[in-house]
C-alpha atoms as a PDB file:
ATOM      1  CA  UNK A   1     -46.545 -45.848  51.661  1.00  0.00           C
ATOM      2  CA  UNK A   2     -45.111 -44.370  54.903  1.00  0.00           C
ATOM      3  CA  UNK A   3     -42.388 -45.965  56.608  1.00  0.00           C
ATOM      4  CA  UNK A   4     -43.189 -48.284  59.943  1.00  0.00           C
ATOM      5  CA  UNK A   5     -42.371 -46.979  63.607  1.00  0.00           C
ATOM      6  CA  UNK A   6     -40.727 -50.162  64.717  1.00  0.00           C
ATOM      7  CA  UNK A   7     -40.206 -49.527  68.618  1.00  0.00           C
ATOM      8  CA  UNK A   8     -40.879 -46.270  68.920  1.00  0.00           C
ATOM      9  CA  UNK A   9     -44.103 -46.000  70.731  1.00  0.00           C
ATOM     10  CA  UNK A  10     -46.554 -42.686  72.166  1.00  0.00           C
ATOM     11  CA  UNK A  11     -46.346 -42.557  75.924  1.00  0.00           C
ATOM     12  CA  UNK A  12     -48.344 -40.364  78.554  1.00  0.00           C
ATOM     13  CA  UNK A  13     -46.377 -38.688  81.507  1.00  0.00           C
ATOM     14  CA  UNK A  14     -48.535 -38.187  84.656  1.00  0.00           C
ATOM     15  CA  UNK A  15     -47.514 -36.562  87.141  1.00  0.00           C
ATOM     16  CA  UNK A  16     -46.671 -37.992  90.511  1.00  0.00           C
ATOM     17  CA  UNK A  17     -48.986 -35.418  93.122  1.00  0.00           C
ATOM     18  CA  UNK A  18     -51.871 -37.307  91.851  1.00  0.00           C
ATOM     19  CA  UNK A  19     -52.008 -39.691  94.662  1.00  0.00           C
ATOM     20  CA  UNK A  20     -50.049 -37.235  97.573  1.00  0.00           C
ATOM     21  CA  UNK A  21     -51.949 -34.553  96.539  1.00  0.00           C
ATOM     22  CA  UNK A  22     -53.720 -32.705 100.209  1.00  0.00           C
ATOM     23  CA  UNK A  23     -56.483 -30.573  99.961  1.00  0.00           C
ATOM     24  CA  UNK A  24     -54.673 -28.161 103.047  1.00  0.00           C
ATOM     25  CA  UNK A  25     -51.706 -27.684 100.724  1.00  0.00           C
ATOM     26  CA  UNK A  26     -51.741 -23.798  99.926  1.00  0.00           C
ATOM     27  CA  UNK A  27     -48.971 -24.058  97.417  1.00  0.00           C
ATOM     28  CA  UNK A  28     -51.256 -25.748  94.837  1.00  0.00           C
ATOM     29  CA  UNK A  29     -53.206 -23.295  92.385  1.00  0.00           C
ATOM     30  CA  UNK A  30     -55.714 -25.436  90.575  1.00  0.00           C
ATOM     31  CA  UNK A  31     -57.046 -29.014  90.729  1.00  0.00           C
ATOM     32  CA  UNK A  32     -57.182 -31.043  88.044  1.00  0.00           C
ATOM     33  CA  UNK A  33     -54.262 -33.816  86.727  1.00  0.00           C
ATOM     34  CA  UNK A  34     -50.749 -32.498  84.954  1.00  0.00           C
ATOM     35  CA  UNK A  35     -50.285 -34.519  81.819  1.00  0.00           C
ATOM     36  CA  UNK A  36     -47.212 -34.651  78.918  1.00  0.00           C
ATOM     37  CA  UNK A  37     -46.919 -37.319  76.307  1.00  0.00           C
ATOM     38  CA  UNK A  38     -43.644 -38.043  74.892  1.00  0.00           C
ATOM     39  CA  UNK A  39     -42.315 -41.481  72.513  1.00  0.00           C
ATOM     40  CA  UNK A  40     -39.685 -43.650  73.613  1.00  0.00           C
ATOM     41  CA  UNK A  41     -37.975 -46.857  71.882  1.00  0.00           C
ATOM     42  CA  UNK A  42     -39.540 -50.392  73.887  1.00  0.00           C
ATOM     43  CA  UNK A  43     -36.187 -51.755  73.223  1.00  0.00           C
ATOM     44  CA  UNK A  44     -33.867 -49.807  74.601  1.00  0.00           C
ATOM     45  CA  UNK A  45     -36.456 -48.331  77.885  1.00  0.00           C
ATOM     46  CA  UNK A  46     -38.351 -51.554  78.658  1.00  0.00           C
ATOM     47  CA  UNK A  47     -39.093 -50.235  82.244  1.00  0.00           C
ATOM     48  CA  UNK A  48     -41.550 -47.746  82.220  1.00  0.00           C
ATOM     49  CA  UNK A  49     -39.986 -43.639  82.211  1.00  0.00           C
ATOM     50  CA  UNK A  50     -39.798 -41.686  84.829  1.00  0.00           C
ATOM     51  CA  UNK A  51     -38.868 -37.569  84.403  1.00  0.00           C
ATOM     52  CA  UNK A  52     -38.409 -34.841  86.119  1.00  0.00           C
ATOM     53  CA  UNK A  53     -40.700 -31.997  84.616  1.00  0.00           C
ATOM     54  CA  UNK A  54     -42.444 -28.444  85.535  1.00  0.00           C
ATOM     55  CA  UNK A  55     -46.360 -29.316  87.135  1.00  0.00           C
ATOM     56  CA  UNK A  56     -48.886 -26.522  86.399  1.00  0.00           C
ATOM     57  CA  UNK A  57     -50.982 -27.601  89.701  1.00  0.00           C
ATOM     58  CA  UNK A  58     -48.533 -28.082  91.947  1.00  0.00           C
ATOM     59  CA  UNK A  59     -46.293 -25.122  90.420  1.00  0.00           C
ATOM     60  CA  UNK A  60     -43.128 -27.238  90.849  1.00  0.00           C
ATOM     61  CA  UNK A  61     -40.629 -29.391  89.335  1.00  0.00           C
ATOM     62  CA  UNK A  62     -42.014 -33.179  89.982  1.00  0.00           C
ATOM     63  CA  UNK A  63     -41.482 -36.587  89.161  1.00  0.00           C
ATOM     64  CA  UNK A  64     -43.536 -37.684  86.293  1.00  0.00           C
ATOM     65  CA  UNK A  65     -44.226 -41.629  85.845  1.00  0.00           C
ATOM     66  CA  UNK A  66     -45.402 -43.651  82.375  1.00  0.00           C
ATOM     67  CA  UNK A  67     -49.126 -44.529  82.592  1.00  0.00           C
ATOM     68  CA  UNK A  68     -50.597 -47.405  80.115  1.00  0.00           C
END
């Protein structure tokens, strides 16, 4: 029998250009939606997690947000 979790829970990281993303932007290379997953412990991070990581479409460092 394997051990249980507990809190420790899979979370997806999207990242944040999805909704300011322009179509005029020249900076972007490819469309599509930047995605990491990651776990995290519910009791100590109750609020959903927010991190700074490298986007493939936008080629920059952006905010990523927890999506359900």
């Amino acid at each position: 029998m394997g051990k249980n979790k507990g809190s420790r829970i899979v979370i997806t990281l999207e990242c944040d250009c999805r909704s300011t993303r322009n179509d005029e932007s020249k900076i972007q290379r490819k469309k599509g939606i930047s995605r990491y997953t990651t776990c995290k412990n519910k009791r100590n991070t109750p609020n959903r997690l927010e991190l700074k990581k490298f986007c493939t479409y936008c080629n920059s460092h952006r905010l990523f947000k927890e999506i359900k």
